[in-house]
N, C-alpha and C. Protein backbone atom coordinates (compact mmCIF):
# COMPACT_ATOMS: atom_id res chain seq x y z
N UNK A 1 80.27 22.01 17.57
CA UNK A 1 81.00 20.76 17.75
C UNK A 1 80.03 19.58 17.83
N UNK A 2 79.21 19.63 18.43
CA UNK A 2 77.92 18.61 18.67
C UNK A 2 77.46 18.48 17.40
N UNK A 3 76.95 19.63 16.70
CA UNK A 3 76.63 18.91 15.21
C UNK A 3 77.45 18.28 14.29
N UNK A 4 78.82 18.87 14.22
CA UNK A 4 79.99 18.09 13.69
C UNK A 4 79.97 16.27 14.01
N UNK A 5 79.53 16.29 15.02
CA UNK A 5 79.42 14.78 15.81
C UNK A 5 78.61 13.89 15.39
N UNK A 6 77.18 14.79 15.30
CA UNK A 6 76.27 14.00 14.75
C UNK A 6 76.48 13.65 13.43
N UNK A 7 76.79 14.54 12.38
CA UNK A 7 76.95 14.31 11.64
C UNK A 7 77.60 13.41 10.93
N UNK A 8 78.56 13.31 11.85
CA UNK A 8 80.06 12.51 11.85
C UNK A 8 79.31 11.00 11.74
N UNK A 9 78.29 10.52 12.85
CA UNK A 9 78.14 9.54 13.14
C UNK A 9 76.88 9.22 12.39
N UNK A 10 76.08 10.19 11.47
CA UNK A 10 75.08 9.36 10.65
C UNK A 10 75.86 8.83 8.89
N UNK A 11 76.95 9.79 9.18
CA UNK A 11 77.69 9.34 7.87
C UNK A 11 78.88 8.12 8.06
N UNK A 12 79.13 7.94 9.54
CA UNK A 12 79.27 6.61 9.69
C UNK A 12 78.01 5.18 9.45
N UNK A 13 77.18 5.69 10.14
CA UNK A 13 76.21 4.93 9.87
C UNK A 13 75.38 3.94 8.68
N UNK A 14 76.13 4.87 7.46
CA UNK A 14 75.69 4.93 6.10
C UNK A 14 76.78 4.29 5.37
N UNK A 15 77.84 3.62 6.20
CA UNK A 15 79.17 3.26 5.63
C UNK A 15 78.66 2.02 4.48
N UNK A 16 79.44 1.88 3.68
CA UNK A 16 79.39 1.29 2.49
C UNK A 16 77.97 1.19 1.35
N UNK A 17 77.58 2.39 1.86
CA UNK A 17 77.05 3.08 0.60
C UNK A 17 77.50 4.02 -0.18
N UNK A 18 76.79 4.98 -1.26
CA UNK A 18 77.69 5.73 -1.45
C UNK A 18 77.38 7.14 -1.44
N UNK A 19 78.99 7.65 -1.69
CA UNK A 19 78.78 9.23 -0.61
C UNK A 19 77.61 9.89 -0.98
N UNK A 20 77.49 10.22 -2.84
CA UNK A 20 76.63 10.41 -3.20
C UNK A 20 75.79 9.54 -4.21
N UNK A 21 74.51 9.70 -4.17
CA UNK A 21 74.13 9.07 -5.15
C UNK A 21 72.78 9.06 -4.86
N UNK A 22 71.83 8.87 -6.16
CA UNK A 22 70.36 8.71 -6.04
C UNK A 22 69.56 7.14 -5.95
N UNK A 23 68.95 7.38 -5.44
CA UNK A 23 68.33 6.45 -4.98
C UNK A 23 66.79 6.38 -5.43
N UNK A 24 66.03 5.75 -6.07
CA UNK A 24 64.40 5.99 -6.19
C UNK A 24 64.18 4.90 -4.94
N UNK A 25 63.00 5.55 -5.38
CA UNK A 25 61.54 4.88 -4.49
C UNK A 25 61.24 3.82 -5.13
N UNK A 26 60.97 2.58 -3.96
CA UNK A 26 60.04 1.76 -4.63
C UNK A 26 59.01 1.16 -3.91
N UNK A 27 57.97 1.60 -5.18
CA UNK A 27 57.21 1.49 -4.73
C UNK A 27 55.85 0.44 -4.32
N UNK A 28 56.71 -0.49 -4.89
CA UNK A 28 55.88 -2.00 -4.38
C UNK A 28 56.03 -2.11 -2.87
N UNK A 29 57.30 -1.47 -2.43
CA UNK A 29 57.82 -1.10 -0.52
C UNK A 29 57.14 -0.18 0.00
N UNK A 30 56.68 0.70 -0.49
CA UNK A 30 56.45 1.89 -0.03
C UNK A 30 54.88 2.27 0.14
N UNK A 31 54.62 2.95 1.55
CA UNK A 31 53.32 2.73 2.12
C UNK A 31 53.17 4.31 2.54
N UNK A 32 52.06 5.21 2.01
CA UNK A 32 52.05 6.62 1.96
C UNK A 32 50.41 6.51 2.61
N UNK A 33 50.05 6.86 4.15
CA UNK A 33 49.13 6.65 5.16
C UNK A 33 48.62 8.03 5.46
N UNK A 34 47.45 8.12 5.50
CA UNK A 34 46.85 9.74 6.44
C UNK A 34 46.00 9.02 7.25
N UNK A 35 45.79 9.80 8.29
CA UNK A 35 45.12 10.06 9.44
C UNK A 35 43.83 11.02 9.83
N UNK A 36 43.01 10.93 10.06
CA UNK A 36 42.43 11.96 10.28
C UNK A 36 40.81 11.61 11.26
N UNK A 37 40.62 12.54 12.22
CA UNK A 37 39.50 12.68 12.97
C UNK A 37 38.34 12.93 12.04
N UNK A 38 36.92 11.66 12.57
CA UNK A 38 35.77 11.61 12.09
C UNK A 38 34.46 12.26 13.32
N UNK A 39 34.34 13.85 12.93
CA UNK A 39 33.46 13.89 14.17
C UNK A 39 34.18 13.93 15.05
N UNK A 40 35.31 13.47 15.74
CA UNK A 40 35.96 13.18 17.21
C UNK A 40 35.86 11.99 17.51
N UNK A 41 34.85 10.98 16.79
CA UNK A 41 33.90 9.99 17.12
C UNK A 41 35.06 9.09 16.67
N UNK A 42 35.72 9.07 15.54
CA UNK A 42 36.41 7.86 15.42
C UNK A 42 37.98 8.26 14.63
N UNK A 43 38.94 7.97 14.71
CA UNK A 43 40.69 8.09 13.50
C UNK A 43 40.35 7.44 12.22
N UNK A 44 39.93 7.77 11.74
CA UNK A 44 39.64 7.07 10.19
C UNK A 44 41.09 7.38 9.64
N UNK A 45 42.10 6.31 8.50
CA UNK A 45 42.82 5.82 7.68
C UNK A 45 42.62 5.75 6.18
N UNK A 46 43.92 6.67 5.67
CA UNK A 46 43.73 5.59 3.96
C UNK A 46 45.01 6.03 3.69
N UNK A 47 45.07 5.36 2.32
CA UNK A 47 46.43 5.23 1.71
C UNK A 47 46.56 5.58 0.13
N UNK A 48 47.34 5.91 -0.22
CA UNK A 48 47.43 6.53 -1.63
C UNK A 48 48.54 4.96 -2.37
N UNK A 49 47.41 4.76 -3.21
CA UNK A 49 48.55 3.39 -3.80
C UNK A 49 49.63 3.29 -4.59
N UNK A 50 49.45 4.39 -5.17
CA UNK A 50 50.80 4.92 -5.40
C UNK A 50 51.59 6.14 -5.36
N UNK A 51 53.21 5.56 -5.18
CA UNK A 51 54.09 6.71 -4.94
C UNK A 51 55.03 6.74 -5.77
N UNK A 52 55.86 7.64 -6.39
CA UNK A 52 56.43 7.55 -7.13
C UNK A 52 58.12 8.86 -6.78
N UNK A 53 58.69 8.89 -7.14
CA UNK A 53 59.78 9.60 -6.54
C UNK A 53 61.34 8.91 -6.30
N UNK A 54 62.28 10.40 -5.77
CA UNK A 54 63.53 9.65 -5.70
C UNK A 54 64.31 10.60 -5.00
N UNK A 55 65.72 10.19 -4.05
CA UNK A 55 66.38 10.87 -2.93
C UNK A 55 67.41 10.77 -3.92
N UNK A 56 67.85 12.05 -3.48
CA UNK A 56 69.50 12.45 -3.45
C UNK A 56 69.96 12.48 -2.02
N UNK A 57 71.10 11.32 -1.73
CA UNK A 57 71.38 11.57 -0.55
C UNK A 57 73.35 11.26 -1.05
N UNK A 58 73.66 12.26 0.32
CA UNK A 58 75.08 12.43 0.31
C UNK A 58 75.30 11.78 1.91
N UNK A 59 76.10 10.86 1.92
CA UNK A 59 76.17 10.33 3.37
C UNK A 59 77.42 11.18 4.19
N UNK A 60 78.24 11.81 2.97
CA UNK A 60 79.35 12.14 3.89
C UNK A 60 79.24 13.84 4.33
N UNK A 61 77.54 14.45 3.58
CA UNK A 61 76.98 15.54 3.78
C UNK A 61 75.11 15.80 3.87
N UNK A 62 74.76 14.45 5.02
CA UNK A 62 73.04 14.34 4.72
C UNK A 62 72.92 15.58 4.31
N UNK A 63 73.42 16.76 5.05
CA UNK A 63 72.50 17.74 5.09
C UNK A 63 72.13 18.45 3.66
N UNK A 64 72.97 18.17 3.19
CA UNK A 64 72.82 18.07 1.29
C UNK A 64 71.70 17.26 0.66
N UNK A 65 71.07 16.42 1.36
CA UNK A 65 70.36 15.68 0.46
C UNK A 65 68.86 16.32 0.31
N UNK A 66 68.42 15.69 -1.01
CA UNK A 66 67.18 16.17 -0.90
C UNK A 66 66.17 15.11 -1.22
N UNK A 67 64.79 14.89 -1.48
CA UNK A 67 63.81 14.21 -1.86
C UNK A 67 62.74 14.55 -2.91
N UNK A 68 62.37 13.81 -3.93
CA UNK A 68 61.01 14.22 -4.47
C UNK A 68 60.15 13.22 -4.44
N UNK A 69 59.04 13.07 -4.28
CA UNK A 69 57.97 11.86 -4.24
C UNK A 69 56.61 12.72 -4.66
N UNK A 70 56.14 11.86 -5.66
CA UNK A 70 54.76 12.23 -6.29
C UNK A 70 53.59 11.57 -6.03
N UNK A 71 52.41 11.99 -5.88
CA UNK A 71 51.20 10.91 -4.98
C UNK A 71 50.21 11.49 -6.13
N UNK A 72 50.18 10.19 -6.86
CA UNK A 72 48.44 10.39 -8.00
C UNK A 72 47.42 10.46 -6.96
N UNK A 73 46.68 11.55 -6.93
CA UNK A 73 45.73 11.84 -6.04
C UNK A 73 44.43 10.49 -6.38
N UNK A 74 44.41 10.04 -8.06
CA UNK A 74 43.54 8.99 -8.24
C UNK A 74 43.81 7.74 -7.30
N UNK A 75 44.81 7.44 -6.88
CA UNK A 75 45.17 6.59 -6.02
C UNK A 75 44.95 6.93 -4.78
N UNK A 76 43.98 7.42 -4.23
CA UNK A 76 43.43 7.85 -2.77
C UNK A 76 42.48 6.74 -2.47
N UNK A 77 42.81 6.04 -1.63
CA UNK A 77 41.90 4.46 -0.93
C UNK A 77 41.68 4.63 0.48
N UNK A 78 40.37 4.99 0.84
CA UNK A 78 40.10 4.31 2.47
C UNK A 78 39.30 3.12 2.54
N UNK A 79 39.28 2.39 1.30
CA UNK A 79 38.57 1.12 1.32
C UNK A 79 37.21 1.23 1.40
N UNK A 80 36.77 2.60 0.96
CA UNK A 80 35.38 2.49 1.08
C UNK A 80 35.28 3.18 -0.13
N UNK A 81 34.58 2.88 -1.10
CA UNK A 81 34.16 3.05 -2.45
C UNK A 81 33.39 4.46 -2.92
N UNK A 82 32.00 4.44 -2.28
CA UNK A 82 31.55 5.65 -1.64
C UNK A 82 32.52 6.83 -1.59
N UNK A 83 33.31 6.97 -0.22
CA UNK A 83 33.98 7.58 0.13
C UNK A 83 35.35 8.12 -0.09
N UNK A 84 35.77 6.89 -1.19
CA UNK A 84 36.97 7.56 -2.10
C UNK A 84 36.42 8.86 -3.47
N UNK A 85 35.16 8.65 -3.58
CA UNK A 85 34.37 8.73 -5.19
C UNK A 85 34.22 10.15 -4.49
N UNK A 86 33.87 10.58 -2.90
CA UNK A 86 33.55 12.31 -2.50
C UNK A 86 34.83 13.05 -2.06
N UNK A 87 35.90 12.39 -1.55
CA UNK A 87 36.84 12.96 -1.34
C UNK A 87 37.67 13.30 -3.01
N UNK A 88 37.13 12.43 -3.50
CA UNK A 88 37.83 12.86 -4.99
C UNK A 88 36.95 13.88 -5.55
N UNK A 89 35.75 14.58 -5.24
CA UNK A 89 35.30 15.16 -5.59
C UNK A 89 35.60 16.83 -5.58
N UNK A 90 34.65 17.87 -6.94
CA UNK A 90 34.70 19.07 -6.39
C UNK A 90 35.07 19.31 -5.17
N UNK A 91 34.36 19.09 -4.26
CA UNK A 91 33.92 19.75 -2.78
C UNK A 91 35.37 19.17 -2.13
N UNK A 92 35.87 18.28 -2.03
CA UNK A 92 37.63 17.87 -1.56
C UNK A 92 38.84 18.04 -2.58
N UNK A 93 39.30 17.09 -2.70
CA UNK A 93 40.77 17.60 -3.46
C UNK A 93 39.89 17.77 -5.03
N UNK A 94 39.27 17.37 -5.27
CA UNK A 94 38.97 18.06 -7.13
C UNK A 94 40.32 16.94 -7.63
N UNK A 95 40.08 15.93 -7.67
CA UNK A 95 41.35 14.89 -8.27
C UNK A 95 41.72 15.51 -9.83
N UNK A 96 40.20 15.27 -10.56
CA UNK A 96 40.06 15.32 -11.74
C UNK A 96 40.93 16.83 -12.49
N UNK A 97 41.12 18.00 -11.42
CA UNK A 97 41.39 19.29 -11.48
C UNK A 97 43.01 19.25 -11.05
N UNK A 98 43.22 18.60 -9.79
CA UNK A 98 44.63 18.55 -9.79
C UNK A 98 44.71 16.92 -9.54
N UNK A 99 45.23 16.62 -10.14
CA UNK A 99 45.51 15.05 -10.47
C UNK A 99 46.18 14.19 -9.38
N UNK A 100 47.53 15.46 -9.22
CA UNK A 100 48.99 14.82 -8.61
C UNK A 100 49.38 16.12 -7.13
N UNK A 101 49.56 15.26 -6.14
CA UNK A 101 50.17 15.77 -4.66
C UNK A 101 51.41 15.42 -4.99
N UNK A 102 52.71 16.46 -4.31
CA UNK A 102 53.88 16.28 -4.26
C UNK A 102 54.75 16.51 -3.01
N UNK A 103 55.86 16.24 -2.75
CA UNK A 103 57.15 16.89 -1.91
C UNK A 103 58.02 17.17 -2.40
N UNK A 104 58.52 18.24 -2.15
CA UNK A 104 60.00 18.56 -2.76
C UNK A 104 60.51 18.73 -1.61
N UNK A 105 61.53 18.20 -1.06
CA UNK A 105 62.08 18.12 0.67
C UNK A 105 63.70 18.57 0.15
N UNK A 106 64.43 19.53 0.53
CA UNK A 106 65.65 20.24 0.26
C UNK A 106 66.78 20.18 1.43
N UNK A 107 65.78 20.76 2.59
CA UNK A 107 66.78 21.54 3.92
C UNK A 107 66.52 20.23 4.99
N UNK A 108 67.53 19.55 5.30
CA UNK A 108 67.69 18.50 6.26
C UNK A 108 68.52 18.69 7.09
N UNK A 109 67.75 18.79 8.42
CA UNK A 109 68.20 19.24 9.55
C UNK A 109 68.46 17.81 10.55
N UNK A 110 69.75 17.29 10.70
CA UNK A 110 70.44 16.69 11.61
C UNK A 110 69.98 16.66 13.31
N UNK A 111 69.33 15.38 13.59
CA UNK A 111 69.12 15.11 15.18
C UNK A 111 70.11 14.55 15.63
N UNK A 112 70.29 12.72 15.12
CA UNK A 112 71.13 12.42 15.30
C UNK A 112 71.95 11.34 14.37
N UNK A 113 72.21 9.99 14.50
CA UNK A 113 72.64 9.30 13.27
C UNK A 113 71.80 8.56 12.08
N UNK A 114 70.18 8.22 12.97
CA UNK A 114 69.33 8.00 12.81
C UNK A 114 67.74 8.76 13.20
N UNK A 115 67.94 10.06 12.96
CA UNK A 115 67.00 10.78 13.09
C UNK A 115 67.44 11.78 12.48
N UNK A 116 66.31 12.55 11.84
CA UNK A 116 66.72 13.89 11.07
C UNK A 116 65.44 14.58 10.59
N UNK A 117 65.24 16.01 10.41
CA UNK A 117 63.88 16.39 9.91
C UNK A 117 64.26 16.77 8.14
N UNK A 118 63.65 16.86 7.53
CA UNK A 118 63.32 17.43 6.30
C UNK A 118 62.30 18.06 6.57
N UNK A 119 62.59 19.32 5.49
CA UNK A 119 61.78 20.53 5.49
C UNK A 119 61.66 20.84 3.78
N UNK A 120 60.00 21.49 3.49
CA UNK A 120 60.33 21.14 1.98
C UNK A 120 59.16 21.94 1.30
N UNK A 121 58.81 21.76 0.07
CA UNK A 121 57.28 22.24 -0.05
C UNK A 121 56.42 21.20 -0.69
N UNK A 122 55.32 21.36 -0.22
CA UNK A 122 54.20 19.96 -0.20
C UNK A 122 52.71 21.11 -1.03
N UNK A 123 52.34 20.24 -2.17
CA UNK A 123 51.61 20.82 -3.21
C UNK A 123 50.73 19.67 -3.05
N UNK A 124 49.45 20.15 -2.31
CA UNK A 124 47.63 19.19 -2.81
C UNK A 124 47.17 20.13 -2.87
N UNK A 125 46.07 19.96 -3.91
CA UNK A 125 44.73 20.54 -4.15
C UNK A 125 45.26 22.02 -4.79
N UNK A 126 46.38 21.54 -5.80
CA UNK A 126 46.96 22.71 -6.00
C UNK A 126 47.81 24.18 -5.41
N UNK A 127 47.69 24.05 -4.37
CA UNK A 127 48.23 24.50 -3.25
C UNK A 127 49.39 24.38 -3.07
N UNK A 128 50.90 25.19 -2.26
CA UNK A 128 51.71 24.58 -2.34
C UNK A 128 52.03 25.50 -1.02
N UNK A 129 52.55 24.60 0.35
CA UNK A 129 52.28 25.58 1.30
C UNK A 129 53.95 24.68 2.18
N UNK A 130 54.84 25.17 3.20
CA UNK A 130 55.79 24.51 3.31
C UNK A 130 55.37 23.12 4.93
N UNK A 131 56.58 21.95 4.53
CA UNK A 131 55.96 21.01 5.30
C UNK A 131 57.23 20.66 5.80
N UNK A 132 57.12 20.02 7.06
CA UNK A 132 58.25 19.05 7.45
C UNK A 132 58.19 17.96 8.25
N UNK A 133 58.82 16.82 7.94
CA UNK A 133 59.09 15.55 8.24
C UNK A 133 59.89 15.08 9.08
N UNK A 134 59.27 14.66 9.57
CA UNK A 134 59.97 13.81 10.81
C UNK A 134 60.81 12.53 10.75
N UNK A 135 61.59 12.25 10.24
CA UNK A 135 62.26 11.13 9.64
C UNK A 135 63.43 9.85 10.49
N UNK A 136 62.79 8.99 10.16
CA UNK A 136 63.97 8.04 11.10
C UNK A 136 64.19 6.68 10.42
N UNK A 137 65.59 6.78 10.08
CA UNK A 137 66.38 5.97 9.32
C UNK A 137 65.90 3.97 9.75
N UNK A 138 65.45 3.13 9.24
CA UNK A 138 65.00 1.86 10.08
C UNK A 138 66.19 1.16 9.07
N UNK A 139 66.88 1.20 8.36
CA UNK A 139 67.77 0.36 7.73
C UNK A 139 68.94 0.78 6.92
N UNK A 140 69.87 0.64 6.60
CA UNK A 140 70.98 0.63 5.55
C UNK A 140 71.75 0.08 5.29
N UNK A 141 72.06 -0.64 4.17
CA UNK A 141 72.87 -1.54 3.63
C UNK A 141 72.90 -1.84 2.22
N UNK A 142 72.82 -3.08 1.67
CA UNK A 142 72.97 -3.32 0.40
C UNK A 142 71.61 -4.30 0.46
N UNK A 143 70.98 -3.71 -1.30
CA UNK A 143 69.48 -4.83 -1.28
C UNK A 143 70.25 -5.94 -2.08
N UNK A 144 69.55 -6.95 -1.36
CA UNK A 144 69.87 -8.58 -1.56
C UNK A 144 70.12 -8.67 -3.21
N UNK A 145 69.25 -8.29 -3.94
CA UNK A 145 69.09 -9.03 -5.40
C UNK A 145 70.18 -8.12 -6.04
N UNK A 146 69.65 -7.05 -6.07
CA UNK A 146 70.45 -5.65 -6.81
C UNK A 146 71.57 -5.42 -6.59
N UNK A 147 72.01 -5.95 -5.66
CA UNK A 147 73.50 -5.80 -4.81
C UNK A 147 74.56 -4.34 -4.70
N UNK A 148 72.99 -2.91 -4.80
CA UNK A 148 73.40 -1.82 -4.92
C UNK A 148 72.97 -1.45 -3.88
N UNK A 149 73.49 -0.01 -3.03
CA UNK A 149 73.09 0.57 -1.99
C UNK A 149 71.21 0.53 -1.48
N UNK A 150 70.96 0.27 -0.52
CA UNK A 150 69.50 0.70 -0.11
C UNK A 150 69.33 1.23 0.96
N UNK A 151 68.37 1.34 1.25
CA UNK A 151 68.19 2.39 2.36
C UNK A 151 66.74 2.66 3.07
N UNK A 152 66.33 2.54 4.06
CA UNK A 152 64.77 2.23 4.61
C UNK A 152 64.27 3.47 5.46
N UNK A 153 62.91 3.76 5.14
CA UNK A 153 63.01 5.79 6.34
C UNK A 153 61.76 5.18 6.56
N UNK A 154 61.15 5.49 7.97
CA UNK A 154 59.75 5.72 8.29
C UNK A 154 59.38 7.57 8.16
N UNK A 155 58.78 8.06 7.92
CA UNK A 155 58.85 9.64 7.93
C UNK A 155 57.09 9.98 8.17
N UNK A 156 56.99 10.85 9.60
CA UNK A 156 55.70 11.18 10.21
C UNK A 156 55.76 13.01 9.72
N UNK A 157 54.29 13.38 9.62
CA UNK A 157 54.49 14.93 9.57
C UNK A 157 52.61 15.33 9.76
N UNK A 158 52.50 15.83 10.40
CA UNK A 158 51.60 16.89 10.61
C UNK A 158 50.44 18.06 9.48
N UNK A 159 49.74 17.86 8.83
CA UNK A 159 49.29 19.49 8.15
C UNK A 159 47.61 19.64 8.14
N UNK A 160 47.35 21.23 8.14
CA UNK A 160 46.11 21.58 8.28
C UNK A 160 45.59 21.82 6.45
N UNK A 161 44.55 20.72 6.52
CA UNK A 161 43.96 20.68 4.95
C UNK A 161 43.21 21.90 4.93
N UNK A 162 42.40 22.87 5.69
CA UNK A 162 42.35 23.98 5.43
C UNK A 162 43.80 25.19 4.84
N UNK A 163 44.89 24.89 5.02
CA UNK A 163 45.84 25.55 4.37
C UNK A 163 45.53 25.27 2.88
N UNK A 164 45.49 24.05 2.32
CA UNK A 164 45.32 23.79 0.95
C UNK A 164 44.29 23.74 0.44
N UNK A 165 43.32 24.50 0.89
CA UNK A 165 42.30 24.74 0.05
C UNK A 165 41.27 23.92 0.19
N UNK A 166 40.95 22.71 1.87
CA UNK A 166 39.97 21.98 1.29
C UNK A 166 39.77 22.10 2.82
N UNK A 167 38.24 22.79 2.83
CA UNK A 167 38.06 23.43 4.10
C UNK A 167 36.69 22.44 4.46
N UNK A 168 36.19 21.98 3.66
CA UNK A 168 34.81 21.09 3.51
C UNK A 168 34.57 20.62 4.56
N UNK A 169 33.60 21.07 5.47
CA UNK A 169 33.25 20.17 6.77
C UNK A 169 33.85 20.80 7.59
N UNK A 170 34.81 21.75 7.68
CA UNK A 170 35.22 22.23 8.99
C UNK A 170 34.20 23.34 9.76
N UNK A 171 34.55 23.42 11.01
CA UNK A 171 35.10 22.69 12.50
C UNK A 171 34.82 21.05 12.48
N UNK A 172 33.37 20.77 11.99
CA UNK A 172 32.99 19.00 12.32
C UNK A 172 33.84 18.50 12.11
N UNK A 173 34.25 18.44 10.82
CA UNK A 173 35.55 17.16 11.06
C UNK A 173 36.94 17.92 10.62
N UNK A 174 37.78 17.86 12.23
CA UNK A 174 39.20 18.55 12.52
C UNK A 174 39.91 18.65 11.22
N UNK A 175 40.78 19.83 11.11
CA UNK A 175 41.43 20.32 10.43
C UNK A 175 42.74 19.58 9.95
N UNK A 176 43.51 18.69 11.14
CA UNK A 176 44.66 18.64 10.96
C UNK A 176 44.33 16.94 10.68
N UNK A 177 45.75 16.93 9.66
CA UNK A 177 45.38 15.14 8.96
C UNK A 177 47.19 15.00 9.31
N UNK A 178 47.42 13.77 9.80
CA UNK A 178 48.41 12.97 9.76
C UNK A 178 48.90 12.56 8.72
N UNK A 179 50.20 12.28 8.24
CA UNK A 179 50.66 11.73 7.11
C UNK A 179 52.03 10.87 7.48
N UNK A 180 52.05 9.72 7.13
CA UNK A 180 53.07 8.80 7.47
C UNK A 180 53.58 8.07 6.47
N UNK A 181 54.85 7.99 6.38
CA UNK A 181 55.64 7.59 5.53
C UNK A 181 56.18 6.40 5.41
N UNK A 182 55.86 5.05 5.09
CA UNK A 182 57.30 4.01 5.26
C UNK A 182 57.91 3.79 3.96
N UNK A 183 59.36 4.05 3.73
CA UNK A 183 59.90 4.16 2.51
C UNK A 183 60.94 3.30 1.88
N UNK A 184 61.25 2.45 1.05
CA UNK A 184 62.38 1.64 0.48
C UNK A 184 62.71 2.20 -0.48
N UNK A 185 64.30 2.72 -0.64
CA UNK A 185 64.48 3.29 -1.76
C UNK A 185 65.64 2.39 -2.12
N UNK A 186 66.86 2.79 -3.65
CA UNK A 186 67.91 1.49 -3.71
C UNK A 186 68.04 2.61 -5.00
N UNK A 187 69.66 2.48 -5.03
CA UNK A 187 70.38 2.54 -5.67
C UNK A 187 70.08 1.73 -7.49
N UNK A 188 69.30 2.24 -8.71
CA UNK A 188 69.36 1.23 -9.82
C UNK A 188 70.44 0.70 -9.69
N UNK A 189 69.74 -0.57 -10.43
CA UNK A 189 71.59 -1.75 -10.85
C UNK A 189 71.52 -0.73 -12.32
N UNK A 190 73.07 -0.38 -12.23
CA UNK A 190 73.64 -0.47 -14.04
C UNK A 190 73.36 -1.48 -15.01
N UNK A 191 72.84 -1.17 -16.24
CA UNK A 191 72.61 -1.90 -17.14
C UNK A 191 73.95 -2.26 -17.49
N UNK A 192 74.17 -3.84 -17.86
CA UNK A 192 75.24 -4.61 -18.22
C UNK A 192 75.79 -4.19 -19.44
N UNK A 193 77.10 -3.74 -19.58
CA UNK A 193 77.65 -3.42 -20.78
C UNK A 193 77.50 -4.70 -21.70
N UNK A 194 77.47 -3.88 -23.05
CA UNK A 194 77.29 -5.19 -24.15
C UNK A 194 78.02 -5.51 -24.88
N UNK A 195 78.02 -6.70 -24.59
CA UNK A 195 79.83 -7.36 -25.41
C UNK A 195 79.98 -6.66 -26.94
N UNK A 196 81.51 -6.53 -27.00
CA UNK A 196 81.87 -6.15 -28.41
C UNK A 196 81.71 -6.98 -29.58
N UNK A 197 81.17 -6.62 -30.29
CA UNK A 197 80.76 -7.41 -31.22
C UNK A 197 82.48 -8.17 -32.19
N UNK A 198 82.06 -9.19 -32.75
CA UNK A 198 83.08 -9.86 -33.40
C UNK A 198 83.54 -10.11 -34.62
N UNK A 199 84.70 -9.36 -34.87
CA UNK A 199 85.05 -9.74 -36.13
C UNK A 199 84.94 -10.78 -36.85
N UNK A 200 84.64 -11.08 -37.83
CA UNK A 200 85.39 -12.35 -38.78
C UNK A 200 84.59 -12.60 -39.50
């Protein structure tokens, strides 16, 4: 009964969007962050500049929805030049070898109207090992210009880069890397039907 409830009330939440429908990513909005311990000594940051991907979401059945988002591993930035050029290297993800990190997120598990996990499988460094997300809804409504459904997620998750194959430096520098999500996705506008052409 309690999940009936919740459910009840994130698909209220989602009112005047629609029940179903896809939504991409966009990604001029969209900010894809890791985390990770240097030594112990310091949280070093970077960001992948681009993301690319798109949700199926059902409001009047989240638990139906699913996600895909693709991360060009060439797009790996901690703002240090150096240090993008070794993590792209052999000895870390091997960019040049596997190009592209992914999610495929399927099984969405209901907290509450605005909270929910996704569970899914997450492929770096060729690897494809299962992940889940911590997700919390920051907006829904209609985007201003497009005047089609949108929809806003922050999404946090946890994983050990020794699972995927990139063990380089461990114990010194910790195993487990942070990954954070802030996401704008929207409904495409339909392309405008084109007038019938005219006799005469």
């Amino acid at each position: 009964m309690t999940r009936l409830l919740l459910v009840a009330a994130l698909a209220t939440a989602f009112a005047g969007t629609a029940s179903a429908a896809t939504y991409k990513i966009d990604p001029r909005h969209t900010q894809v962050h890791f985390t990770y311990s240097h030594f112990g000594n310091s949280n070093l940051s970077g960001r992948f500049m681009e993301v690319n991907g798109e949700l199926q979401f059902d409001a009047a059945h989240p638990e139906r929805s699913s996600i895909q988002v693709q991360l060009p591993m060439a797009s790996l930035s901690t703002g240090v030049p150096g240090l993008d050029e070794d993590l792209a290297s052999e000895g870390w993800f091997d960019s040049a070898k596997f190009p592209m990190a992914s999610f495929t997120g399927s099984k969405v598990s209901v907290r509450d109207a605005t909270h929910f996990d996704i569970s899914g499988e997450l492929t770096i460094h060729g690897v494809t090992r299962p992940a889940t997300f911590t997700v919390t809804v920051n907006k829904l409504g209609e985007h201003p210009m497009r005047k089609t459904p949108m929809a806003g997620f922050d999404a946090v998750g946890t994983i050990k880069r020794s699972e995927f194959g990139v063990a380089k430096m461990l114990p010194a520098v910790p195993d487990e890397v942070q990954l954070r999500i802030s996401m704008e996705t929207s409904v495409p506008k339909e392309p405008a039907a084109a007038a019938p052409e005219k006799k005469g």
